[in-house]
C-alpha atoms as a PDB file:
ATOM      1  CA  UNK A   1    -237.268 128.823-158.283  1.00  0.00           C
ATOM      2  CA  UNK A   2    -234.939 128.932-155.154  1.00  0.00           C
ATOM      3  CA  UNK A   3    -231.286 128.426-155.835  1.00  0.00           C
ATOM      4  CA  UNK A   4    -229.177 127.295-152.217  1.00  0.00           C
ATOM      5  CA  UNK A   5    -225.409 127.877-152.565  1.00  0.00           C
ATOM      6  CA  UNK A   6    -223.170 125.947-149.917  1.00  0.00           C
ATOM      7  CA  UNK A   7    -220.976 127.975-147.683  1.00  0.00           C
ATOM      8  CA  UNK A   8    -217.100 127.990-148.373  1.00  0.00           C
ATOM      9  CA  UNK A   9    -216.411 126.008-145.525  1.00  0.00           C
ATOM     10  CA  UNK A  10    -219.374 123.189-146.255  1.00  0.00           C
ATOM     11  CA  UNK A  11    -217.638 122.442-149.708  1.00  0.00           C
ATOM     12  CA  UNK A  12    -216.208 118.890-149.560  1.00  0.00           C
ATOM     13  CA  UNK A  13    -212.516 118.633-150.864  1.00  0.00           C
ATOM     14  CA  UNK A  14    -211.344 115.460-152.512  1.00  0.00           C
ATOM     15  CA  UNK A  15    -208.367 113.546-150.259  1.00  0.00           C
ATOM     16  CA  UNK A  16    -205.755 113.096-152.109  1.00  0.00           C
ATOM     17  CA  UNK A  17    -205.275 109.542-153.913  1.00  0.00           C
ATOM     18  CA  UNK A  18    -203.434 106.869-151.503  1.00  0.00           C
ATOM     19  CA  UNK A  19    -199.987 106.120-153.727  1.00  0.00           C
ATOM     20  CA  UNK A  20    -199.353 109.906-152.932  1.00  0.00           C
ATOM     21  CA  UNK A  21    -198.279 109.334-149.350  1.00  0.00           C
ATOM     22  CA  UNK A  22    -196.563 106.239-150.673  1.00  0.00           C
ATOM     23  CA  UNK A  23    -194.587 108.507-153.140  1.00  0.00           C
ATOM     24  CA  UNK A  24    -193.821 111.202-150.368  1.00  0.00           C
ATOM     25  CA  UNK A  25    -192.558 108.219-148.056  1.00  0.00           C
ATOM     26  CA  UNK A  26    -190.047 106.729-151.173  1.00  0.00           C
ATOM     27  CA  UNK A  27    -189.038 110.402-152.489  1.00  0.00           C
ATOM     28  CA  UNK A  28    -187.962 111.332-148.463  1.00  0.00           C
ATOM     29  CA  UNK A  29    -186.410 107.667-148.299  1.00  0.00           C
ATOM     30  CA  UNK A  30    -184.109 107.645-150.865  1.00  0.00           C
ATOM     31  CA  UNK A  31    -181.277 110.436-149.192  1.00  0.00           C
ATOM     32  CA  UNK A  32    -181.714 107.840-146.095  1.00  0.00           C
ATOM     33  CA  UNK A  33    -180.692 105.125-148.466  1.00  0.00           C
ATOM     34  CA  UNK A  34    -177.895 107.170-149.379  1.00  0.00           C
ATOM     35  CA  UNK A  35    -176.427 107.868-146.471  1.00  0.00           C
ATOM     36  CA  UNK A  36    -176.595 104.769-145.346  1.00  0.00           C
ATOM     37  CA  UNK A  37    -175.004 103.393-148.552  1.00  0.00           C
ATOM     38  CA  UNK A  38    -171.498 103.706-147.198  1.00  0.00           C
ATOM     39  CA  UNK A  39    -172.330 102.014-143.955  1.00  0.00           C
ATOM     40  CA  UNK A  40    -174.034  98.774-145.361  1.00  0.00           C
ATOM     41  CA  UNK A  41    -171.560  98.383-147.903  1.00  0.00           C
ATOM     42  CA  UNK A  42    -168.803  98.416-145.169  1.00  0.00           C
ATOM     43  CA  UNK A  43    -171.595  96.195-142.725  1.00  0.00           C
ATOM     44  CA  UNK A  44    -171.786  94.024-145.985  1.00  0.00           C
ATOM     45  CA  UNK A  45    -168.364  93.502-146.790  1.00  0.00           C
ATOM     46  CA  UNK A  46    -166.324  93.212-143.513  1.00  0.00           C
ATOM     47  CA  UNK A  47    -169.435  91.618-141.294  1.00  0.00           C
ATOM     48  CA  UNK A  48    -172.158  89.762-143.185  1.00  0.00           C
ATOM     49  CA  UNK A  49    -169.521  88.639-146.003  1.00  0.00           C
ATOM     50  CA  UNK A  50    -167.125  86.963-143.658  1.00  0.00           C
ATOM     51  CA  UNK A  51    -169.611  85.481-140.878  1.00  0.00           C
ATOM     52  CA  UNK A  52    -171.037  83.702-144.977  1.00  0.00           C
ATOM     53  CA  UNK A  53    -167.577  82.417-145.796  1.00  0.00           C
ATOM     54  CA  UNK A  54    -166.602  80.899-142.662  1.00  0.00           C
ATOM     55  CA  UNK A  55    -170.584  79.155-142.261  1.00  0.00           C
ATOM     56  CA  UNK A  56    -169.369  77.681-145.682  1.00  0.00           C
ATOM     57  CA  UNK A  57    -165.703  77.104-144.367  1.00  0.00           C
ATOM     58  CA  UNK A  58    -167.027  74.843-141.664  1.00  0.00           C
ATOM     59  CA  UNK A  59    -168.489  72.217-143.772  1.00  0.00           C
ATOM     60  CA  UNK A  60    -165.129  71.898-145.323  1.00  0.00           C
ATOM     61  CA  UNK A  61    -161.030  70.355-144.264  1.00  0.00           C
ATOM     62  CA  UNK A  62    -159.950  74.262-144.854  1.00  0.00           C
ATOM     63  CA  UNK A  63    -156.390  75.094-143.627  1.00  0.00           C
ATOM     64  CA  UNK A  64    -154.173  78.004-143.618  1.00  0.00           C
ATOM     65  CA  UNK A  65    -151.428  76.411-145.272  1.00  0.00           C
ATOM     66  CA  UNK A  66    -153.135  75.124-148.667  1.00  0.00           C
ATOM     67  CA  UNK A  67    -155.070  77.281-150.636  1.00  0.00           C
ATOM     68  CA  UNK A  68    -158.775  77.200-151.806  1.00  0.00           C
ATOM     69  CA  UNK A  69    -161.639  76.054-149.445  1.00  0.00           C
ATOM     70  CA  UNK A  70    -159.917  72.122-149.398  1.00  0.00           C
ATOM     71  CA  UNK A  71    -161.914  69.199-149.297  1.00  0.00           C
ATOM     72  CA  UNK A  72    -165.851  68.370-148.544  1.00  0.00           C
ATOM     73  CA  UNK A  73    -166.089  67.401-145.095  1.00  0.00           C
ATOM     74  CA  UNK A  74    -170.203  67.811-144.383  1.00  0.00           C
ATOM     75  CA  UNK A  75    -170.950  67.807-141.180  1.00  0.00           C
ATOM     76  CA  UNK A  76    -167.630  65.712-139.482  1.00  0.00           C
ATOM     77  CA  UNK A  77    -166.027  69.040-138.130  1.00  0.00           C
ATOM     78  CA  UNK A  78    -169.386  69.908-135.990  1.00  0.00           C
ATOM     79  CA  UNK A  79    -168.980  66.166-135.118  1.00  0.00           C
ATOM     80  CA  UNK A  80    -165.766  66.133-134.143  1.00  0.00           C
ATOM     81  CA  UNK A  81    -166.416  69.751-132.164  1.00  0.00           C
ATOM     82  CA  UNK A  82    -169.022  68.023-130.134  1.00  0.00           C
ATOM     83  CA  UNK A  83    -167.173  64.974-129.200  1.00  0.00           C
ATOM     84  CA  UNK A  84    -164.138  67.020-128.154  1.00  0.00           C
ATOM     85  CA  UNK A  85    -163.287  67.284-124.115  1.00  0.00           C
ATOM     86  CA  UNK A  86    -161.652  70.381-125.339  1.00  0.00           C
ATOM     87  CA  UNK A  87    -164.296  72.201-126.506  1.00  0.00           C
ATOM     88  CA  UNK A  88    -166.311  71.288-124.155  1.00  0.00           C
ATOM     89  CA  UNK A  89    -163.798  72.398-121.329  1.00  0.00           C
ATOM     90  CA  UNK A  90    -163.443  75.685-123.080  1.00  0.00           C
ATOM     91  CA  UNK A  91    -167.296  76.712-123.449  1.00  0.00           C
ATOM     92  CA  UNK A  92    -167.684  74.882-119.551  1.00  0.00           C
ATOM     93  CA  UNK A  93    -164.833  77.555-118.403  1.00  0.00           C
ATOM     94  CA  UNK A  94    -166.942  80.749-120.658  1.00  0.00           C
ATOM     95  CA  UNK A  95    -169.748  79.993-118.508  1.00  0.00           C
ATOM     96  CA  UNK A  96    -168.317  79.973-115.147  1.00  0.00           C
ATOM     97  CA  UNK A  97    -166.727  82.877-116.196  1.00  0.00           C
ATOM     98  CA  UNK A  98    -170.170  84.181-117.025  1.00  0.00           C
ATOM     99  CA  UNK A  99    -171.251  83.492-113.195  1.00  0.00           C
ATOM    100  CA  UNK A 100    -168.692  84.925-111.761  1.00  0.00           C
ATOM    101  CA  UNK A 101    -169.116  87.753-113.543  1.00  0.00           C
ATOM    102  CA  UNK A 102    -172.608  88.876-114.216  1.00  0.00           C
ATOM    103  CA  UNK A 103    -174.222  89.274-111.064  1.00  0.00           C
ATOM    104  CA  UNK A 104    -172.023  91.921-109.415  1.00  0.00           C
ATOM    105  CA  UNK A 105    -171.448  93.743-112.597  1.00  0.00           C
ATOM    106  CA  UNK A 106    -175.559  94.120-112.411  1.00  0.00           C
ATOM    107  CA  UNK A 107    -176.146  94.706-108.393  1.00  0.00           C
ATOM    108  CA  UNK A 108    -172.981  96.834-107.991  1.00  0.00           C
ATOM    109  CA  UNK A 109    -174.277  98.435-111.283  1.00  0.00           C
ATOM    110  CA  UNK A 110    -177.743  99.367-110.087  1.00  0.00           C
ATOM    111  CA  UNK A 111    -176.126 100.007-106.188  1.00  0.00           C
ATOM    112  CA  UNK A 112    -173.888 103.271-107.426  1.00  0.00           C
ATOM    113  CA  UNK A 113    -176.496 104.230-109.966  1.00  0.00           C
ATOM    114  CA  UNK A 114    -178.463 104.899-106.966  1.00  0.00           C
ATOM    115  CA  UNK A 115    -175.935 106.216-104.744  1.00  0.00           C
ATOM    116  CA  UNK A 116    -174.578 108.501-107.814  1.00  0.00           C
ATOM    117  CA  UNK A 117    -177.962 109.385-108.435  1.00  0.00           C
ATOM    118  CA  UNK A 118    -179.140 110.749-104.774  1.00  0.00           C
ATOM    119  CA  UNK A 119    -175.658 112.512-104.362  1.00  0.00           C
ATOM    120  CA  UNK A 120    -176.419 116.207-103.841  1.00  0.00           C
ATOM    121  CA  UNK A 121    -173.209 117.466-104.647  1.00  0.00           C
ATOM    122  CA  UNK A 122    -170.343 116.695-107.138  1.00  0.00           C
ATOM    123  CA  UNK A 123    -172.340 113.886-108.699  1.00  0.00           C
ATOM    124  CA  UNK A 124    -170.460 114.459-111.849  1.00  0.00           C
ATOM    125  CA  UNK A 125    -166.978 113.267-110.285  1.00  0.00           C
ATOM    126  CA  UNK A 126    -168.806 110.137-109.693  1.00  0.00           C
ATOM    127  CA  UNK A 127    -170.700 109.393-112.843  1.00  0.00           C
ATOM    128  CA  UNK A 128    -166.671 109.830-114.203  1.00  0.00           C
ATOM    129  CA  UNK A 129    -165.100 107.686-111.561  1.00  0.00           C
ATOM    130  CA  UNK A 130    -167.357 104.467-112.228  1.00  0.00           C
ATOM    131  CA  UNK A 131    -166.940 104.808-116.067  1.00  0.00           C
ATOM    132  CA  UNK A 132    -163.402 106.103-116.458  1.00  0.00           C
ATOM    133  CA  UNK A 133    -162.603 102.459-116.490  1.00  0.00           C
ATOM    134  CA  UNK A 134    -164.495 101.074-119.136  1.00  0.00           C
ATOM    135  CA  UNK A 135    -162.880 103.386-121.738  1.00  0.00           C
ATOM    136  CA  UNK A 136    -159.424 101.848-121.124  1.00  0.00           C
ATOM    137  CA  UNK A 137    -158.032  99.482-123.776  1.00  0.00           C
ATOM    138  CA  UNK A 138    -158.305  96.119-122.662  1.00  0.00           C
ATOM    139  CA  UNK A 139    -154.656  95.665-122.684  1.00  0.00           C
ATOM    140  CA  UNK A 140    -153.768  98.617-120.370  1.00  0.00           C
ATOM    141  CA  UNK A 141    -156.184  97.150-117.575  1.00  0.00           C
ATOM    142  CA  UNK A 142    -154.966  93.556-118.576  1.00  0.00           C
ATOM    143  CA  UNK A 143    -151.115  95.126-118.358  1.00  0.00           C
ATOM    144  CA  UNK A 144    -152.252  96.960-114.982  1.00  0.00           C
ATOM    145  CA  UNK A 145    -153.558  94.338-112.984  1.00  0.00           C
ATOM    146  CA  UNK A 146    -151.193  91.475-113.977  1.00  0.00           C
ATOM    147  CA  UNK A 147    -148.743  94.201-111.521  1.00  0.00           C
ATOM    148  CA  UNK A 148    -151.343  93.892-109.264  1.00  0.00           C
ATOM    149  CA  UNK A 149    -151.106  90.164-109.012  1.00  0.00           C
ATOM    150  CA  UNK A 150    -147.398  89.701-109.143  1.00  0.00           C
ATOM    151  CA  UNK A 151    -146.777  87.692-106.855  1.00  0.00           C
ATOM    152  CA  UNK A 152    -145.065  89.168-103.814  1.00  0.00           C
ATOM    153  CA  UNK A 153    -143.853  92.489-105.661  1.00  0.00           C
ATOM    154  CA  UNK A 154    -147.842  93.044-106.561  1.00  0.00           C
ATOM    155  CA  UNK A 155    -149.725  95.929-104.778  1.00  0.00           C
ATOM    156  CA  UNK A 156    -152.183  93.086-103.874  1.00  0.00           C
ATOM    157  CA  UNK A 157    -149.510  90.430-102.156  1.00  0.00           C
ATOM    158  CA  UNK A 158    -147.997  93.473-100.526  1.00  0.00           C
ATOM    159  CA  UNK A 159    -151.449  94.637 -99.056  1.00  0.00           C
ATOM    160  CA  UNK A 160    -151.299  90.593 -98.449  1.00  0.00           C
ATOM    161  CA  UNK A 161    -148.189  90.917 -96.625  1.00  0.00           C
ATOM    162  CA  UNK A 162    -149.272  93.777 -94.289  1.00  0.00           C
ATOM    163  CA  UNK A 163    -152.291  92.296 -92.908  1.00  0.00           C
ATOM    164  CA  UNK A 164    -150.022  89.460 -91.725  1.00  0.00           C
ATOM    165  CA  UNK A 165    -151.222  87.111 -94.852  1.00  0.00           C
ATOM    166  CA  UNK A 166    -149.929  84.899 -97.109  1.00  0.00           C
ATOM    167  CA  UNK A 167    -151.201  86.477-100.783  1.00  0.00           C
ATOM    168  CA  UNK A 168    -152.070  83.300-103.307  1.00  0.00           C
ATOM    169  CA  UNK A 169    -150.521  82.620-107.004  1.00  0.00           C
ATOM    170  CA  UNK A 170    -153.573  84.618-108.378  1.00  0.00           C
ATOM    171  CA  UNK A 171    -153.125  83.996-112.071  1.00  0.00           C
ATOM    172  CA  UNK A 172    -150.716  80.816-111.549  1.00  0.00           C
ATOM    173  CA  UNK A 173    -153.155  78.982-109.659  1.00  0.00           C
ATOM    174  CA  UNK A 174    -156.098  77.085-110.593  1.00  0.00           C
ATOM    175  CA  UNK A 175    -158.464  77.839-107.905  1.00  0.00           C
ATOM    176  CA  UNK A 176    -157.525  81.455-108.226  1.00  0.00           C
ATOM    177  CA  UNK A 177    -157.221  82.494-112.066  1.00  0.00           C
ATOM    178  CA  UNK A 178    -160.559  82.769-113.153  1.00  0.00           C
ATOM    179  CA  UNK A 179    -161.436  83.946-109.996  1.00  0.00           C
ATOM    180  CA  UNK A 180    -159.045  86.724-110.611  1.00  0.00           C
ATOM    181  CA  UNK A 181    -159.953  87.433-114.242  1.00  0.00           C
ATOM    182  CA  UNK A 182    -163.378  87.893-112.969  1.00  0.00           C
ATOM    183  CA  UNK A 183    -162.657  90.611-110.393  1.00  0.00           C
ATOM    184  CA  UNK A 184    -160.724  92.438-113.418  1.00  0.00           C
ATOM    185  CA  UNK A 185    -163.691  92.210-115.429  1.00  0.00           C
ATOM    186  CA  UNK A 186    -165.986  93.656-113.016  1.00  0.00           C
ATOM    187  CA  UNK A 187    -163.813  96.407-112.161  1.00  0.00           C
ATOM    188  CA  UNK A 188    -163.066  97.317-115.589  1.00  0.00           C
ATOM    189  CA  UNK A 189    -166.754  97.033-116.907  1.00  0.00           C
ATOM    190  CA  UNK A 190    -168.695  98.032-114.697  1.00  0.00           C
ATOM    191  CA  UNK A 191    -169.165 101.790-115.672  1.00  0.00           C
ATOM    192  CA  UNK A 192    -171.172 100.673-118.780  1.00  0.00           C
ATOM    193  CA  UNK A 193    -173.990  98.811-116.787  1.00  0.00           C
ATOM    194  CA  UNK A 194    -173.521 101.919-114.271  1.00  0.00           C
ATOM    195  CA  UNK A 195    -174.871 104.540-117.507  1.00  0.00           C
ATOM    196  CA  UNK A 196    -177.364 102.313-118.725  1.00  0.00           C
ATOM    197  CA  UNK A 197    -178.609 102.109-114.641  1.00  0.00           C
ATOM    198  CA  UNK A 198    -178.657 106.045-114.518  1.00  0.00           C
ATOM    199  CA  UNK A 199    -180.417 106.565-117.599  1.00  0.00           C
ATOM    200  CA  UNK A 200    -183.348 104.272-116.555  1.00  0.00           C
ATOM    201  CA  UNK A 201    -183.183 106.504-113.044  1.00  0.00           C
ATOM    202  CA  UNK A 202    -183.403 109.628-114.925  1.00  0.00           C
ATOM    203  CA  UNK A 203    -186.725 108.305-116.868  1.00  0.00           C
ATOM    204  CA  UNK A 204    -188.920 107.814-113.698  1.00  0.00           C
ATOM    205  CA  UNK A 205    -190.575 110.847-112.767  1.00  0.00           C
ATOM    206  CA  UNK A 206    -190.035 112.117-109.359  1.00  0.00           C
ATOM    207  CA  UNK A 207    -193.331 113.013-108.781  1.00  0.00           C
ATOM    208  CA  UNK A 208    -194.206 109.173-107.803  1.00  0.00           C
ATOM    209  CA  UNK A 209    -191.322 109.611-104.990  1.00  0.00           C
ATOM    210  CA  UNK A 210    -192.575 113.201-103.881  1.00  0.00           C
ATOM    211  CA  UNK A 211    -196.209 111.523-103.739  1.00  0.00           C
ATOM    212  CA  UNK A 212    -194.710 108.525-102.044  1.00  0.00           C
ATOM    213  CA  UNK A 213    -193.081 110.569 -99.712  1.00  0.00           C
ATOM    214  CA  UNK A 214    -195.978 112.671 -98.667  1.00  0.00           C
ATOM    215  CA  UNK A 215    -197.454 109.105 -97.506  1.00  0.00           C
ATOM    216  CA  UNK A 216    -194.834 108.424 -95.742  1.00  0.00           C
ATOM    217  CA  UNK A 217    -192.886 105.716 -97.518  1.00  0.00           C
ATOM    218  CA  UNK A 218    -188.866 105.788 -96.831  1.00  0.00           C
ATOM    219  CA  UNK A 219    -186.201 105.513 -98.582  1.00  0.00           C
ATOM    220  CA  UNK A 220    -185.891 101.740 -99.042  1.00  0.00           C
ATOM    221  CA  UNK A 221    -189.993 101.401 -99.837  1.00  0.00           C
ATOM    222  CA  UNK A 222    -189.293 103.527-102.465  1.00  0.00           C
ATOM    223  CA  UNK A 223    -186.508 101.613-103.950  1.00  0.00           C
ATOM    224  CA  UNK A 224    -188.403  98.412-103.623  1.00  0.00           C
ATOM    225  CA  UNK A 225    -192.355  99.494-104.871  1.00  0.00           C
ATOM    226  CA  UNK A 226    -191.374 101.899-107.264  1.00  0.00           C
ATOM    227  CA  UNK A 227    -187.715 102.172-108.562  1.00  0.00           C
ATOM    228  CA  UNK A 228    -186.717  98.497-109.235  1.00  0.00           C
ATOM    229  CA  UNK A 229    -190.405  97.536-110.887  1.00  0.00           C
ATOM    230  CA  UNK A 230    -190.253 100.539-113.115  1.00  0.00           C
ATOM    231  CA  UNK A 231    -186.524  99.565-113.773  1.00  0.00           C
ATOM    232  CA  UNK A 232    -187.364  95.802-114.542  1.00  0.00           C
ATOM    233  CA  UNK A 233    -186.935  96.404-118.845  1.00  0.00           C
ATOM    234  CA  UNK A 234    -183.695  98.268-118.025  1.00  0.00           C
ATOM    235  CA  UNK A 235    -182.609  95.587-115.734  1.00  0.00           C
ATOM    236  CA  UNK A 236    -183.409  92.797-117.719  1.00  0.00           C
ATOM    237  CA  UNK A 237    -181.225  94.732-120.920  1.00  0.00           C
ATOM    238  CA  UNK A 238    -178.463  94.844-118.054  1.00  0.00           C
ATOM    239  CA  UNK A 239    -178.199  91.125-117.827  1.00  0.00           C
ATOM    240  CA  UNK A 240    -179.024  89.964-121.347  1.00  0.00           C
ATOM    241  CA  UNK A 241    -175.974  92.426-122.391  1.00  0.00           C
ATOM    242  CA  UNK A 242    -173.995  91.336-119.674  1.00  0.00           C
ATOM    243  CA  UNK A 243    -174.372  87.577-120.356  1.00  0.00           C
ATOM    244  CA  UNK A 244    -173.636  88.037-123.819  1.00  0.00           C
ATOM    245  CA  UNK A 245    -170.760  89.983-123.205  1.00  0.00           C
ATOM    246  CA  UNK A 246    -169.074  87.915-120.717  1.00  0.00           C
ATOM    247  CA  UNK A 247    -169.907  84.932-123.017  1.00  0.00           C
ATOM    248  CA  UNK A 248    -167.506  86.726-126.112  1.00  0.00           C
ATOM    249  CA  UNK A 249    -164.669  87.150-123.202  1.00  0.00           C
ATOM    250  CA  UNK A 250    -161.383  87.544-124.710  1.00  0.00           C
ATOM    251  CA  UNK A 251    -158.969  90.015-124.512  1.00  0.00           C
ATOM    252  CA  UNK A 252    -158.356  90.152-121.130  1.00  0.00           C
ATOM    253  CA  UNK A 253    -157.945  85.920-121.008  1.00  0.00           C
ATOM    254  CA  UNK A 254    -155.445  86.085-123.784  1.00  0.00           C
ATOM    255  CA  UNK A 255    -153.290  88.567-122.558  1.00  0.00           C
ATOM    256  CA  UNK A 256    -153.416  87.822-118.609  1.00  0.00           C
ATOM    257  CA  UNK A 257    -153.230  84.032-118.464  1.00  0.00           C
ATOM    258  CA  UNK A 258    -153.015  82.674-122.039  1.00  0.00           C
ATOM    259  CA  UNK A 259    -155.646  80.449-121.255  1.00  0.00           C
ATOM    260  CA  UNK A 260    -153.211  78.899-118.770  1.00  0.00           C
ATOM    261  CA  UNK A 261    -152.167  77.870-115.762  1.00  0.00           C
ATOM    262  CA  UNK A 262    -152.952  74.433-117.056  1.00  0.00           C
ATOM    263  CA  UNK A 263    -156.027  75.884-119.494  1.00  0.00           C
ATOM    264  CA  UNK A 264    -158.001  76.701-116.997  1.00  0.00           C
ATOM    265  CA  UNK A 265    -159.134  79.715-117.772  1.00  0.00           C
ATOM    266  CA  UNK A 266    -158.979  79.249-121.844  1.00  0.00           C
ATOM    267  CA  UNK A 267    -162.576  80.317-123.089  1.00  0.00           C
ATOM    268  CA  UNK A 268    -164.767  79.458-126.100  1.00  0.00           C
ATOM    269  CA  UNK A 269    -163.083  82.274-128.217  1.00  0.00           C
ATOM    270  CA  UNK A 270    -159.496  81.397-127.868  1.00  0.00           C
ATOM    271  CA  UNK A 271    -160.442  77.744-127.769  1.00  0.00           C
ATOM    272  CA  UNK A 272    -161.625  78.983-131.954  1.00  0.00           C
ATOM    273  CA  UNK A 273    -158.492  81.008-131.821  1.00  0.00           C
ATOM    274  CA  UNK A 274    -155.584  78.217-131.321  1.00  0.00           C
ATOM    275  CA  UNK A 275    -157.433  75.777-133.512  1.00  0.00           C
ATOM    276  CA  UNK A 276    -157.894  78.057-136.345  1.00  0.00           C
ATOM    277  CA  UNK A 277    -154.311  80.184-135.853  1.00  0.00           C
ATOM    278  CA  UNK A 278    -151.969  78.007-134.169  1.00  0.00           C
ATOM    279  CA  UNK A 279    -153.045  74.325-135.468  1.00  0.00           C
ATOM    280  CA  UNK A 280    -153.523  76.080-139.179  1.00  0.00           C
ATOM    281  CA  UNK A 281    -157.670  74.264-138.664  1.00  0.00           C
ATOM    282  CA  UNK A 282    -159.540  76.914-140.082  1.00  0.00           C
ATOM    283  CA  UNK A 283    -162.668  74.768-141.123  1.00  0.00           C
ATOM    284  CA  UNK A 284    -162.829  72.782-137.628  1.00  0.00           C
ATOM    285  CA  UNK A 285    -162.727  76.220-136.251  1.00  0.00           C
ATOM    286  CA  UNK A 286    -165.550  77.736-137.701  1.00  0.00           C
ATOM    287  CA  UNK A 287    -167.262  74.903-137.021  1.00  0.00           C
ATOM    288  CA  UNK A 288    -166.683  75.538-133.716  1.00  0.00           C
ATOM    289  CA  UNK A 289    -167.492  79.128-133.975  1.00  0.00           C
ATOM    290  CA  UNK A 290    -170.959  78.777-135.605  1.00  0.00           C
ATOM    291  CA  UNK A 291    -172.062  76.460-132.450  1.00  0.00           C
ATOM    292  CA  UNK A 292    -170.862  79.312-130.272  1.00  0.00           C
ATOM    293  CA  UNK A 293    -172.892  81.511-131.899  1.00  0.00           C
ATOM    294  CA  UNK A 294    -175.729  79.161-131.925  1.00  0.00           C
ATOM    295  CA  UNK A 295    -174.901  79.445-127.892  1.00  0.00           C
ATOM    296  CA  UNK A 296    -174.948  83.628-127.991  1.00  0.00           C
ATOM    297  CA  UNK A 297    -178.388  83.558-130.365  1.00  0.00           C
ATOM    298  CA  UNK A 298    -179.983  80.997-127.556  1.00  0.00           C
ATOM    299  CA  UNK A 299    -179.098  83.891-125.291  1.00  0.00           C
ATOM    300  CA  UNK A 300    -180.309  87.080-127.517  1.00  0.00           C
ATOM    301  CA  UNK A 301    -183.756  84.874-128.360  1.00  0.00           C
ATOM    302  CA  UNK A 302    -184.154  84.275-124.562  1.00  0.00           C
ATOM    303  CA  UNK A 303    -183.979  88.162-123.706  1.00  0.00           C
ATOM    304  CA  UNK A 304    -186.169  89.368-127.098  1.00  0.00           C
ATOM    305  CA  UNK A 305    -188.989  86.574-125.423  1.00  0.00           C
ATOM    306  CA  UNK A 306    -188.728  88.260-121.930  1.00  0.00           C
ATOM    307  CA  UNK A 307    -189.034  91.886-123.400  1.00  0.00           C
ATOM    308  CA  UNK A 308    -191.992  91.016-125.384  1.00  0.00           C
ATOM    309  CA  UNK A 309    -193.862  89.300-122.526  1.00  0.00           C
ATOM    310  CA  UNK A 310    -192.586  92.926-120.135  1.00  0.00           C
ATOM    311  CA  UNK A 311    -194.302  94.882-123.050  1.00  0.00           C
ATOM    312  CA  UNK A 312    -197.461  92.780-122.985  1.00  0.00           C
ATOM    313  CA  UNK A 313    -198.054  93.098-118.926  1.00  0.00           C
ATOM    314  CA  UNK A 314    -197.291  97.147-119.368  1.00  0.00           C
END
């Protein structure tokens, strides 16, 4: 009787059973988890913690002055936040500050990525120039361009007075504040859209230009069939992050203008800010807070919609 042996590499070995990935995956996990540990607690505590106390605070009369959460108010400080000209004013002033501000911090963006980015030689000095600024404190550039806009002893009203012109009130009057603010904004911020602009350059391949090239397509055809579709995800990150960030505008409002002349240029934040540190209304001014926020979610839902239908149509 005839006895067949299998060959070494015919024999069949088991796979292994399917918690042992699962364990693999949990034992590698847990020195994540602990590195990580010091970083949530400090996200838990100084972040998560305080944006829970002050949803609570807001259905609550809690004031500065008097101890302890204070009395049940329900919902009568969102109320009284919608039905206030004030607030309304405030928020209406954060989004024309938004438009003023958001498309030329994305065009001028996306126009010196591309200059930076087809400069032959010392493109480095350039890549600093354009985002030097955006490292400065906010109250250096807010300290160095209120010089700028002194009136008459300003480099600005002296450039004014040269041409032969008469240089406006730029943070004294109306008409001119926010437009002001705006331009100080731009200036100042405009080196982070700029990195975000070269990075999505440095992603395309420049073998779609070569072959473009070689069929004769120029410079601008290039930019407008193949560099600004295959920059649409990193353009439409530009704005969302823009929009959001010029909706939070702060720093640069307090310190310039004050929300002044005449609160025209007070936004959404320091509109929260004087009601909850100057009239001692810390419930009415979460209140008011949490329906920002609703505002800056709206936005952040808007852009996570948009990048899912972009990753759909790739």
């Amino acid at each position: 009787m005839a006895t067949t042996t299998e060959a070494p590499d015919q024999i069949r070995t088991e796979s292994p059973p399917p918690s042992g990935g699962a364990d693999r995956r949990a034992r590698h996990g847990r020195p994540a988890l602990l590195f990580l540990a010091p970083f949530l607690a400090l996200y838990l505590l100084f972040i998560i913690g305080p944006a829970l106390y002050g949803l609570v605070m807001s259905f609550f009369q809690t004031s500065l002055v008097r101890p302890g959460l204070g009395t049940f108010a329900g919902l009568d400080n969102y109320a009284e936040a919608l039905g206030s000209s004030d607030f309304w004013w405030a928020l209406w002033h954060t989004v024309w500050f938004t438009i003023l501000t958001t498309p030329p911090l994305v065009v001028l963006a996306l126009l010196f990525a591309l200059l930076a980015e087809r400069v032959r030689r010392g493109r480095w000095f350039f890549r600093l120039a354009f985002f030097l600024p955006y490292v400065l404190p906010s109250a250096v550039v807010a300290l160095i361009w209120m010089w700028i806009y002194t009136p008459e002893l300003g480099l600005l009203s002296r450039t004014f007075e040269t041409m032969g012109l008469t240089a406006p009130n730029w943070l004294g009057d109306p008409r001119w504040a926010m437009v002001s603010l705006a331009l100080t904004t731009v200036w100042w911020t405009l080196g982070f859209n700029f990195v975000l602009y070269l990075a999505g350059l440095q992603d395309i391949p420049r073998d779609l230009y070569d072959a473009s090239a070689i069929d004769g397509a120029g410079p601008w055809q290039q930019i407008r069939r193949i560099t600004l579709p295959l920059l649409a995800r990193t353009t439409t990150l530009v704005v969302v992050l823009q929009v959001i960030a010029s909706l939070k505008v702060f720093d640069q409002m307090y310190i310039m203008t004050s929300g002044g002349p005449n609160f025209s240029t007070r936004s959404a934040l320091q509109y929260v800010y004087d009601v909850g540190f100057t009239n001692y209304r810390v419930g009415y001014a979460s209140a008011a807070s949490t329906l920002f926020f609703v505002l800056v979610l709206a936005v952040s839902t808007v852009w996570l919609v948009m990048t899912r239908r972009q990753e759909k149509e790739v």
